[in-house]
C-alpha atoms as a PDB file:
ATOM      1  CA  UNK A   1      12.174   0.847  -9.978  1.00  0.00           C
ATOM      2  CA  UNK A   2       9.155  -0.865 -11.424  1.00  0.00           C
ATOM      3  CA  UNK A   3       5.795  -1.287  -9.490  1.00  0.00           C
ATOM      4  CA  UNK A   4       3.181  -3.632 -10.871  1.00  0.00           C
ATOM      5  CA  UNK A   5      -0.498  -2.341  -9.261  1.00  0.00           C
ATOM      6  CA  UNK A   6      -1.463  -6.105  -8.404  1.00  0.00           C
ATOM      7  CA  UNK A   7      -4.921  -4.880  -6.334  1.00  0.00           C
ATOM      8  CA  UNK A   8      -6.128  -1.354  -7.872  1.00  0.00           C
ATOM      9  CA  UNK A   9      -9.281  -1.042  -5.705  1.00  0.00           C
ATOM     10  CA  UNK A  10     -11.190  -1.017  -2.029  1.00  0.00           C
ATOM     11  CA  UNK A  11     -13.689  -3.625  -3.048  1.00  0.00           C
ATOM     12  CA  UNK A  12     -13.175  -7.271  -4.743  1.00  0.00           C
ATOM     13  CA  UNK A  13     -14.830  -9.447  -7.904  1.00  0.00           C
ATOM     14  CA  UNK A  14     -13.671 -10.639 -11.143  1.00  0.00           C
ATOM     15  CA  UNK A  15     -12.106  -7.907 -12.061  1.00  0.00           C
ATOM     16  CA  UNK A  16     -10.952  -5.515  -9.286  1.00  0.00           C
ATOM     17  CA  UNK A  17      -8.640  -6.654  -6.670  1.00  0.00           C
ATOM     18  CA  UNK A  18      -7.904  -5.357  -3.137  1.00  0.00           C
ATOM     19  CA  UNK A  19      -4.695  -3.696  -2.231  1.00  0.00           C
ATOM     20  CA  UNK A  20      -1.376  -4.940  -3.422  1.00  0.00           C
ATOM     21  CA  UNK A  21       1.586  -3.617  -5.336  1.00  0.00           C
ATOM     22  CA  UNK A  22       4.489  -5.131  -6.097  1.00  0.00           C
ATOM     23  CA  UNK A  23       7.926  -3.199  -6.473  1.00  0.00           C
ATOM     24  CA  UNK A  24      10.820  -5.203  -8.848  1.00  0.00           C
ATOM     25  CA  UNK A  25       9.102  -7.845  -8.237  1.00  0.00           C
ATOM     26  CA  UNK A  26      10.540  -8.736  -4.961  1.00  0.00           C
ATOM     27  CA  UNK A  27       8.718  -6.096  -2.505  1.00  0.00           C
ATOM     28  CA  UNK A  28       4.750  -6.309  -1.688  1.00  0.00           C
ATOM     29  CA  UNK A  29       3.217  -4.063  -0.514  1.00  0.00           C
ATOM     30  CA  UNK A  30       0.137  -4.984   1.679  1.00  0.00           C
ATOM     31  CA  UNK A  31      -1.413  -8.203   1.015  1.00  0.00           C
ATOM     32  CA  UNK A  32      -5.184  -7.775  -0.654  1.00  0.00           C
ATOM     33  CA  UNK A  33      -4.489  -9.490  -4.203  1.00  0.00           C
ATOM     34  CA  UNK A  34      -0.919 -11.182  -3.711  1.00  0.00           C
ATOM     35  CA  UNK A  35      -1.712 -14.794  -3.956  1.00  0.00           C
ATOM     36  CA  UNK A  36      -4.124 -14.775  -6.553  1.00  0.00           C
ATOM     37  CA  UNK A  37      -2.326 -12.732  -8.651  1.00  0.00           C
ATOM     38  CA  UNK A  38       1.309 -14.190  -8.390  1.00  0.00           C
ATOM     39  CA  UNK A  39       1.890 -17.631  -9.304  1.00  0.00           C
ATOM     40  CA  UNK A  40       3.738 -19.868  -6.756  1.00  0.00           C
ATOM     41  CA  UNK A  41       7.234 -19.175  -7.943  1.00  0.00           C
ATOM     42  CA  UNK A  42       6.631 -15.365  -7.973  1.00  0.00           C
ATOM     43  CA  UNK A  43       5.252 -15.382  -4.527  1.00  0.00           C
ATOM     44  CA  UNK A  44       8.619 -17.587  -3.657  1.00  0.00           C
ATOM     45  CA  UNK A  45      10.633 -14.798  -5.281  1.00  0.00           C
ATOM     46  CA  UNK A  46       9.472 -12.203  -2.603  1.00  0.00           C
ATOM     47  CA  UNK A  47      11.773 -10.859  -0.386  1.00  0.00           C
ATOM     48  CA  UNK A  48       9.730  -8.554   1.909  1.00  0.00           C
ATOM     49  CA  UNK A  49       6.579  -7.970   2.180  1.00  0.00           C
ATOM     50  CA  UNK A  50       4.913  -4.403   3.613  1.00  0.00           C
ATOM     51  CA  UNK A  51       1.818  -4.170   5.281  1.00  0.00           C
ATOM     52  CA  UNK A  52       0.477  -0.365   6.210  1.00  0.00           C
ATOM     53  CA  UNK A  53      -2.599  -1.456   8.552  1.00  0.00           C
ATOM     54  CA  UNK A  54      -4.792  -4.444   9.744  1.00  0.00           C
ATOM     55  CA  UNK A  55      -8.191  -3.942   7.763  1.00  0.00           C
ATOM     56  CA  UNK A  56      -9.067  -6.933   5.719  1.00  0.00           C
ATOM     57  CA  UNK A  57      -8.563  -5.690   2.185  1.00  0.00           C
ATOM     58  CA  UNK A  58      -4.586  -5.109   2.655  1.00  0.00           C
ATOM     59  CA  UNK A  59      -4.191  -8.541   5.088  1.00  0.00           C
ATOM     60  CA  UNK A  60      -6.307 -10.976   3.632  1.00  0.00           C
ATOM     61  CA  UNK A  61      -3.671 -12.964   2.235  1.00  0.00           C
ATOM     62  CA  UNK A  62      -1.018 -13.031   4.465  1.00  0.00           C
ATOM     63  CA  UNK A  63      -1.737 -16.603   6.034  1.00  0.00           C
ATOM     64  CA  UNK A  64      -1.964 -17.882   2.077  1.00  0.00           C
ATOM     65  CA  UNK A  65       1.086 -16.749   1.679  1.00  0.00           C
ATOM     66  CA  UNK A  66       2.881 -18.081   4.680  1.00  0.00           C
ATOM     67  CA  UNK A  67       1.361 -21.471   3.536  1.00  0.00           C
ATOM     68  CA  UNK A  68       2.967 -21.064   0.257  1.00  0.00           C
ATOM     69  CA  UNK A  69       6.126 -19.924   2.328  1.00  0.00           C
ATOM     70  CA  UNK A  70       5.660 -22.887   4.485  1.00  0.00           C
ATOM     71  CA  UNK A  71       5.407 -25.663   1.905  1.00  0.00           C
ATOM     72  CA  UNK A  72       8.533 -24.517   0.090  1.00  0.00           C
ATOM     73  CA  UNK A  73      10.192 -24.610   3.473  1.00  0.00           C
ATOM     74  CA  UNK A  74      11.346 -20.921   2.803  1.00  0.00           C
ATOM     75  CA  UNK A  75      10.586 -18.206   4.807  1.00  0.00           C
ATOM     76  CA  UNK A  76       9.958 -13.981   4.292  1.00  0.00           C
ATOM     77  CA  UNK A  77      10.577 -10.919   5.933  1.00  0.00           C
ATOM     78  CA  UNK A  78       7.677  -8.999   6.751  1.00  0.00           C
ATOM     79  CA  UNK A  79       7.673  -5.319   7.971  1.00  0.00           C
ATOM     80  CA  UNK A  80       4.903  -3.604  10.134  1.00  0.00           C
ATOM     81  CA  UNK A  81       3.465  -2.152  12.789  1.00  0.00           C
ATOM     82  CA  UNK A  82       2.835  -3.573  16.372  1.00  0.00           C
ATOM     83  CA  UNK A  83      -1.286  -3.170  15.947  1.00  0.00           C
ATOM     84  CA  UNK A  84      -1.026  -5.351  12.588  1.00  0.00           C
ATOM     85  CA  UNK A  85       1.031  -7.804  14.014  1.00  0.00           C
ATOM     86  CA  UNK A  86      -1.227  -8.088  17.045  1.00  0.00           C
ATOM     87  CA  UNK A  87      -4.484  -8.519  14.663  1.00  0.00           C
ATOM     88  CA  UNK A  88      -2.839 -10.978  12.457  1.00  0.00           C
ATOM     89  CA  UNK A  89      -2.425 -13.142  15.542  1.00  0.00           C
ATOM     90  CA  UNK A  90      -5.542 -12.713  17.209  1.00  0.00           C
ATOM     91  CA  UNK A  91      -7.742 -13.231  14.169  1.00  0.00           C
ATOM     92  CA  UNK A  92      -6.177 -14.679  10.845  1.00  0.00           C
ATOM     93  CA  UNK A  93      -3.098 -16.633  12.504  1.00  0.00           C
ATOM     94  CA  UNK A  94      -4.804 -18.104  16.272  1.00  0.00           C
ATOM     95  CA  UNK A  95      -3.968 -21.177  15.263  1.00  0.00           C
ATOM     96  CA  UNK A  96      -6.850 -22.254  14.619  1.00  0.00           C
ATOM     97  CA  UNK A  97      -8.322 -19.771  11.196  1.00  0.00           C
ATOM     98  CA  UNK A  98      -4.686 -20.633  10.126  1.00  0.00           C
ATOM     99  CA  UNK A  99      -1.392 -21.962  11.687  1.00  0.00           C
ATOM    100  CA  UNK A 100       0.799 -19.528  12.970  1.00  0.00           C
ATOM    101  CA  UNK A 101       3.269 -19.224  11.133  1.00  0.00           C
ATOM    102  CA  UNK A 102       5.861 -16.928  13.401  1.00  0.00           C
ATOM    103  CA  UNK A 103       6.157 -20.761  15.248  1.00  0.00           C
ATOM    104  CA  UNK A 104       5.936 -22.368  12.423  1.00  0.00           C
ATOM    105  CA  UNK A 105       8.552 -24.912  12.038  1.00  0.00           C
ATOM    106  CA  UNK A 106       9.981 -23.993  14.825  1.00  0.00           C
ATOM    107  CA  UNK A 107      13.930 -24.436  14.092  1.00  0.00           C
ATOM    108  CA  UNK A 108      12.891 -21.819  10.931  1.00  0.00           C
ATOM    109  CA  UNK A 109       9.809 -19.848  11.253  1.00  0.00           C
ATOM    110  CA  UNK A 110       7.885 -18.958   7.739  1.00  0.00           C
ATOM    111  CA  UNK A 111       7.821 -15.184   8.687  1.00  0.00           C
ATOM    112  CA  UNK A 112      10.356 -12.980  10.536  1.00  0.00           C
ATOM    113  CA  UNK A 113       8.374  -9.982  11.815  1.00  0.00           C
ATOM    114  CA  UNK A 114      10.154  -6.671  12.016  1.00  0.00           C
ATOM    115  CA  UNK A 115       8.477  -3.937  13.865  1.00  0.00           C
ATOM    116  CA  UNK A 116       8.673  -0.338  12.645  1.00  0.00           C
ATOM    117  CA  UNK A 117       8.727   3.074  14.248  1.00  0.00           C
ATOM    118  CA  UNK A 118       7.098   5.599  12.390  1.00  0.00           C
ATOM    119  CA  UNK A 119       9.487   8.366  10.748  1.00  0.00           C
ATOM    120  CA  UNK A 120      12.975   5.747  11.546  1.00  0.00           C
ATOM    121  CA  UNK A 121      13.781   4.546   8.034  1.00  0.00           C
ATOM    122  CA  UNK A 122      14.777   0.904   7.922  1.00  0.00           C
ATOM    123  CA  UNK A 123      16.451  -1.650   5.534  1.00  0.00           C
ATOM    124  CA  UNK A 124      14.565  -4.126   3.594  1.00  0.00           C
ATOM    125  CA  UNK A 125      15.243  -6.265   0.921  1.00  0.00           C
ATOM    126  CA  UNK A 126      17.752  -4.232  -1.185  1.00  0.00           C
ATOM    127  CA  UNK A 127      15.863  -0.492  -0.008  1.00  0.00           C
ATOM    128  CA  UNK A 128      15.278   2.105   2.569  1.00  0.00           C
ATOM    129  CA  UNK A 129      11.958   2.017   3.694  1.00  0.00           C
ATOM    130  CA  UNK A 130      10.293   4.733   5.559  1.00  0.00           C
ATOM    131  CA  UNK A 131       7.010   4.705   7.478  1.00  0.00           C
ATOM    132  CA  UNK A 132       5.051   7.675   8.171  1.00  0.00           C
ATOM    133  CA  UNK A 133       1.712   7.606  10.061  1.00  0.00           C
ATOM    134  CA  UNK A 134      -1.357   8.486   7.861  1.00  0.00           C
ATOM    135  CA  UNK A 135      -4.992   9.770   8.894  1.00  0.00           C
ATOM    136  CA  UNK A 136      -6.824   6.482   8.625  1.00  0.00           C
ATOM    137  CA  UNK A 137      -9.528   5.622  11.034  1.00  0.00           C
ATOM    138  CA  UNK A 138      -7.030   2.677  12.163  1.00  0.00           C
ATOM    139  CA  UNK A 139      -3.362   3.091  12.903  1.00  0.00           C
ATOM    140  CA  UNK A 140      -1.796   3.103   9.395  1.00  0.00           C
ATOM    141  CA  UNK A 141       1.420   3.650   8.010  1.00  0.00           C
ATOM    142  CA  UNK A 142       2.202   5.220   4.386  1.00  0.00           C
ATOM    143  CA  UNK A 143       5.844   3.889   2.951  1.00  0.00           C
ATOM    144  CA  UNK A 144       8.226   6.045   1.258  1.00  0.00           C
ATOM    145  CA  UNK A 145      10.491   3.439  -1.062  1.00  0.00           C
ATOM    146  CA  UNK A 146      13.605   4.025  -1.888  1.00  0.00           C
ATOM    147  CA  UNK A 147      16.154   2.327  -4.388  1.00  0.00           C
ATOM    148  CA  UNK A 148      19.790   2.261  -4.106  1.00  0.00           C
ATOM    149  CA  UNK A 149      20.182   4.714  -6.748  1.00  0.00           C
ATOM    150  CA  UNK A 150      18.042   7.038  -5.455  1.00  0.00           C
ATOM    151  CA  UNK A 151      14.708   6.656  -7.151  1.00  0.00           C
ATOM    152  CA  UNK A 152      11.863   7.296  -4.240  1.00  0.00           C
ATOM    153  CA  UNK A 153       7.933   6.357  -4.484  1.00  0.00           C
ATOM    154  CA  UNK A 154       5.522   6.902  -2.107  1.00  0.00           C
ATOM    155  CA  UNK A 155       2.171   5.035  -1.457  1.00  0.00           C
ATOM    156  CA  UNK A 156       0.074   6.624   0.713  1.00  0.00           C
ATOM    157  CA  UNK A 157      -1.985   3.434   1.740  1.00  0.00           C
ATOM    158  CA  UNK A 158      -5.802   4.244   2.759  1.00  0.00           C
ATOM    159  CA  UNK A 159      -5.787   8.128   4.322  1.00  0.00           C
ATOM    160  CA  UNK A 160      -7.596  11.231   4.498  1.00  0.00           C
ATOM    161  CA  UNK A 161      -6.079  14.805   4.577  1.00  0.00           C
ATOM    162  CA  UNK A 162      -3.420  16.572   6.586  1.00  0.00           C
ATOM    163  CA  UNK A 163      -0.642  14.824   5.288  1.00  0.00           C
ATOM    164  CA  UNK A 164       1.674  18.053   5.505  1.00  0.00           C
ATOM    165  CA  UNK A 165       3.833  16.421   7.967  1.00  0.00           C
ATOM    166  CA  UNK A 166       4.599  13.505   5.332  1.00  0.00           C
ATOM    167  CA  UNK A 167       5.487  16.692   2.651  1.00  0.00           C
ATOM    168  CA  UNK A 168       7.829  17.697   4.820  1.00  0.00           C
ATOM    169  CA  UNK A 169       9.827  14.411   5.793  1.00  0.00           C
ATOM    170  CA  UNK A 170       9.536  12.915   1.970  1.00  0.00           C
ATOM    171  CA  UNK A 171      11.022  13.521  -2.084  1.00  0.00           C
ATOM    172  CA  UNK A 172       9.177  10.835  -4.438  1.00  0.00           C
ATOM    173  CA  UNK A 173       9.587  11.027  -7.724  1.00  0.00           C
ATOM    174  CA  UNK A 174       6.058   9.112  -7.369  1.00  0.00           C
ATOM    175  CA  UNK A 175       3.232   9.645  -5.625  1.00  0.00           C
ATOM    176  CA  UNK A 176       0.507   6.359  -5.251  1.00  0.00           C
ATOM    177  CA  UNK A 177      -1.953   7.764  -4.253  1.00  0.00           C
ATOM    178  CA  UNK A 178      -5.575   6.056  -2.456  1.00  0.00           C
ATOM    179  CA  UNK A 179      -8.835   7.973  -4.209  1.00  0.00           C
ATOM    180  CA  UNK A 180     -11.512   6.022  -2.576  1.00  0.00           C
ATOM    181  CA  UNK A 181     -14.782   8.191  -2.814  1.00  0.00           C
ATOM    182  CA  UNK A 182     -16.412  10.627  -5.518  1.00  0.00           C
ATOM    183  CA  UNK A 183     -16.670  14.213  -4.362  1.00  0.00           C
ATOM    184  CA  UNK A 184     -20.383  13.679  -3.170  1.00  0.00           C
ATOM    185  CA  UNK A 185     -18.923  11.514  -0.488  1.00  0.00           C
ATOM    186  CA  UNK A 186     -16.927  13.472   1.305  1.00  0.00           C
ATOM    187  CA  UNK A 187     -17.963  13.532   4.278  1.00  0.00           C
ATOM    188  CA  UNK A 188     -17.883   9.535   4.610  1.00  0.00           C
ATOM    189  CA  UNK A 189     -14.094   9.925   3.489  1.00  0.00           C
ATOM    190  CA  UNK A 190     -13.341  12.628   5.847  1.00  0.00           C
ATOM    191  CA  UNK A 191     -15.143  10.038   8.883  1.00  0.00           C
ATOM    192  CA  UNK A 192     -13.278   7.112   7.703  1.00  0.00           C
ATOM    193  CA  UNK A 193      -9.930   8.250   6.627  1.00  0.00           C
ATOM    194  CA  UNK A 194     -10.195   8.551   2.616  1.00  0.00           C
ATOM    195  CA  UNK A 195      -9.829  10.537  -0.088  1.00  0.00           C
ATOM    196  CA  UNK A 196     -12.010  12.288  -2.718  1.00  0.00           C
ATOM    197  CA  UNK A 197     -10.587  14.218  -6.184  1.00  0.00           C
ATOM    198  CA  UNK A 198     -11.435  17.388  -4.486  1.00  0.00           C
ATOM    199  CA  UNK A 199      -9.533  16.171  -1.152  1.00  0.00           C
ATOM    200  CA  UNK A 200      -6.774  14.588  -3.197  1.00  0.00           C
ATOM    201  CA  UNK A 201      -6.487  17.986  -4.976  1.00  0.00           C
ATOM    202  CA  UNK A 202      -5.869  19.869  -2.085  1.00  0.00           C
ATOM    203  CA  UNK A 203      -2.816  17.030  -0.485  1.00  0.00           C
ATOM    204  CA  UNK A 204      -1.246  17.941  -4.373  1.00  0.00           C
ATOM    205  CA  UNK A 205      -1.553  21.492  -3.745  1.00  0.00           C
ATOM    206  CA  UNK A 206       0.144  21.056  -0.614  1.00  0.00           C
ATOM    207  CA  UNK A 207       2.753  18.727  -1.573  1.00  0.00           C
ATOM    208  CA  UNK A 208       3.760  21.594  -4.341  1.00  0.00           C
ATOM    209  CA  UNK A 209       3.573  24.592  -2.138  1.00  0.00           C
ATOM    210  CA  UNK A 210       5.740  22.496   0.888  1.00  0.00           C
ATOM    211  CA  UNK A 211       8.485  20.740  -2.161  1.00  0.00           C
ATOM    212  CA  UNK A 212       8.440  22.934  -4.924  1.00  0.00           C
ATOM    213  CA  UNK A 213       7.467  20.617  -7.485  1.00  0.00           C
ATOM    214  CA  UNK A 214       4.949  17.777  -8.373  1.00  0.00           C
ATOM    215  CA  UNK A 215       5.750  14.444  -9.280  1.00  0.00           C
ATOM    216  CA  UNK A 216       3.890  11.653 -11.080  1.00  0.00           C
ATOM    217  CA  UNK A 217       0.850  10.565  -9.240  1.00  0.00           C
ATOM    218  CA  UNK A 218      -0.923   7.139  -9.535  1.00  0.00           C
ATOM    219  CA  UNK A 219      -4.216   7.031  -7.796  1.00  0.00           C
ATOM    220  CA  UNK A 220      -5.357   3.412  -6.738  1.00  0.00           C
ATOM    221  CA  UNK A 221      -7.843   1.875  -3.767  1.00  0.00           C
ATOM    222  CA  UNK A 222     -10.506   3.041  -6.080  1.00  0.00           C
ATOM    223  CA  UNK A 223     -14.392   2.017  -5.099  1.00  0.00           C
ATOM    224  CA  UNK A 224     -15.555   0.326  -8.215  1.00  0.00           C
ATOM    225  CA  UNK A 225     -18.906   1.358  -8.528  1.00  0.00           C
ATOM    226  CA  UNK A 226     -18.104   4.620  -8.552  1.00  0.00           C
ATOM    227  CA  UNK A 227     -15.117   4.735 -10.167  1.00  0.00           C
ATOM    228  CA  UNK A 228     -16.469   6.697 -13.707  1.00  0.00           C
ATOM    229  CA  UNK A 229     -17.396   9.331 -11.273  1.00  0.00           C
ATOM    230  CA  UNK A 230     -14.227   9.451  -9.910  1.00  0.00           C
ATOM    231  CA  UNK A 231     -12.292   9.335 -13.238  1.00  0.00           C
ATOM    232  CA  UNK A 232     -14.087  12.563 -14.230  1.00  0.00           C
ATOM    233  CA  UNK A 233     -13.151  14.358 -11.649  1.00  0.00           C
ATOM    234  CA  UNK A 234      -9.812  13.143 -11.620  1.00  0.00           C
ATOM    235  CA  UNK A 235      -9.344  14.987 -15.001  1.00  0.00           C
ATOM    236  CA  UNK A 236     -10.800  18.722 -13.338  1.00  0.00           C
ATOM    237  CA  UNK A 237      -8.122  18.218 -10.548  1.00  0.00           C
ATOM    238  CA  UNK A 238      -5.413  17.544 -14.141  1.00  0.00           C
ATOM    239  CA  UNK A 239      -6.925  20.832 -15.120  1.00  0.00           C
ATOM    240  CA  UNK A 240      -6.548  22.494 -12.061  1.00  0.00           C
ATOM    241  CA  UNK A 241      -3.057  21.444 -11.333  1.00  0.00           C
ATOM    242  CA  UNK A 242      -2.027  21.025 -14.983  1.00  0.00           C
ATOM    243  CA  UNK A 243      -0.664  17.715 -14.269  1.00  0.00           C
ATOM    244  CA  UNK A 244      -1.473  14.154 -15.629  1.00  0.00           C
ATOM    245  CA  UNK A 245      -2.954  11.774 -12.877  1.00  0.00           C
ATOM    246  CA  UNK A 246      -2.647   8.039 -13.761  1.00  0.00           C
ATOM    247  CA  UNK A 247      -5.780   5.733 -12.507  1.00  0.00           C
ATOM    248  CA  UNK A 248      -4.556   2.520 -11.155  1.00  0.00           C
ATOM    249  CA  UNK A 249      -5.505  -0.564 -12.555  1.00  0.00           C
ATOM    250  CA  UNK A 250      -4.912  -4.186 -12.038  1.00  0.00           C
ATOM    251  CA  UNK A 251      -1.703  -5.393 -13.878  1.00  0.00           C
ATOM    252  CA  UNK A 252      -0.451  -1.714 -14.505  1.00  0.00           C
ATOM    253  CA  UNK A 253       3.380  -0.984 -14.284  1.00  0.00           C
ATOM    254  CA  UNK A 254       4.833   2.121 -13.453  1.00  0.00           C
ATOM    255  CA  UNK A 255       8.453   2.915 -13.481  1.00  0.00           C
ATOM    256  CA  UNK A 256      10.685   5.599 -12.244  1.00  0.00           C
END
């Protein structure tokens, strides 16, 4: 499994992107810097595409990419939850902002949407995919990914702590992991649904205590202007874990 870190960060300009990944190069995940950074033929060579809640930053370019879909007369699974599919509708797809594109041709429609129930794993594109609610301040799912060999990633999309009950139901041999706020803003991550090093620290602890082990960890939906802040203490919770924590950046591959 490869994953290419299209959008690294929470806030957008030349060069930081919003949320998107991209596994083998035929699975998004959320939808924040797809189109921009995929050229047509590698956005026609998705087969899925993931999305873990409705804020703007992971939807924004869903309704480019059903135009891209639409165009090229080919169509793409996308998997989700209920309250995404609803805000797509109401507010990016109306029909008016952009065509909707579930109806759109009709004898073929540019996206099939599959709804999914938190903690049932389902097929998609060539994996098991499994969704597991997250402490965000909107419904949000995190996706456990796995390959047909085996090889498992998480990504945790935006959360805060308590994620014991994901511990318990996953085995990643990676962990991408959001790190949206330096230590000194805790308390706004803890209100919205974020994390902090320190937080972050404490979900690793956990994760080790509740698996046994550690595996590697990416951190990504990084706020820009504070991200040297948040580098340096990234590498006290390395120290205090003696692991090696990766910061996501656009264009970065990881494999597993």
């Amino acid at each position: 499994m490869e994953i290419r870190i299209l959008g690294a960060h929470s806030i957008e300009s030349k060069d930081a992107g919003c949320s998107s990944l991209l596994v083998d190069d035929i699975l998004a995940v959320d939808a924040g810097a797809l189109t921009g950074h995929l050229s047509v033929k590698q956005q026609l060579n998705l087969k899925a595409l993931l999305l873990t809640h409705y804020h703007y930053d992971h939807i924004r370019d869903v309704p480019l990419l059903g135009m891209t879909f639409y165009q090229s007369k080919a169509s793409l699974e996308v998997y989700t939850t209920k309250p995404v599919y609803d805000a797509l509708m109401k507010y990016l797809m109306d029909g008016e902002l952009y065509p909707d594109f579930t109806k759109r041709p009709p004898e073929k429609p540019t996206f099939n949407f599959t709804f999914l129930e938190p903690g049932k794993a389902v097929p998609a594109a060539g994996y098991s995919i499994m969704p597991l609610m997250v402490n965000h301040e909107v419904p949000t799912v995190s996706y456990q990914i796995t390959t047909y060999d085996g090889k498992k990633a998480f990504i945790s999309a935006d959360t805060g702590p308590k994620l014991e009950d994901c511990w318990k139901q996953i085995s990643p041999n990676l962990l991408i992991m959001e790190t949206a706020l330096p230590n000194s803003g805790e308390a706004r991550a803890l209100q919205a649904g974020h994390l902090t090093p320190f937080l972050l620290y404490k979900e690793l602890e956990s994760f080790r205590k509740i698996r046994g082990y550690l595996p590697k960890v990416v951190i990504y939906h990084i706020d820009p202007l504070v991200e040297d802040r948040i580098k340096s203490e990234i590498r006290e919770v390395e120290k205090a874990l003696s692991i090696h924590i990766r910061l996501g950046r656009e264009g970065m591959k990881v494999k597993i």
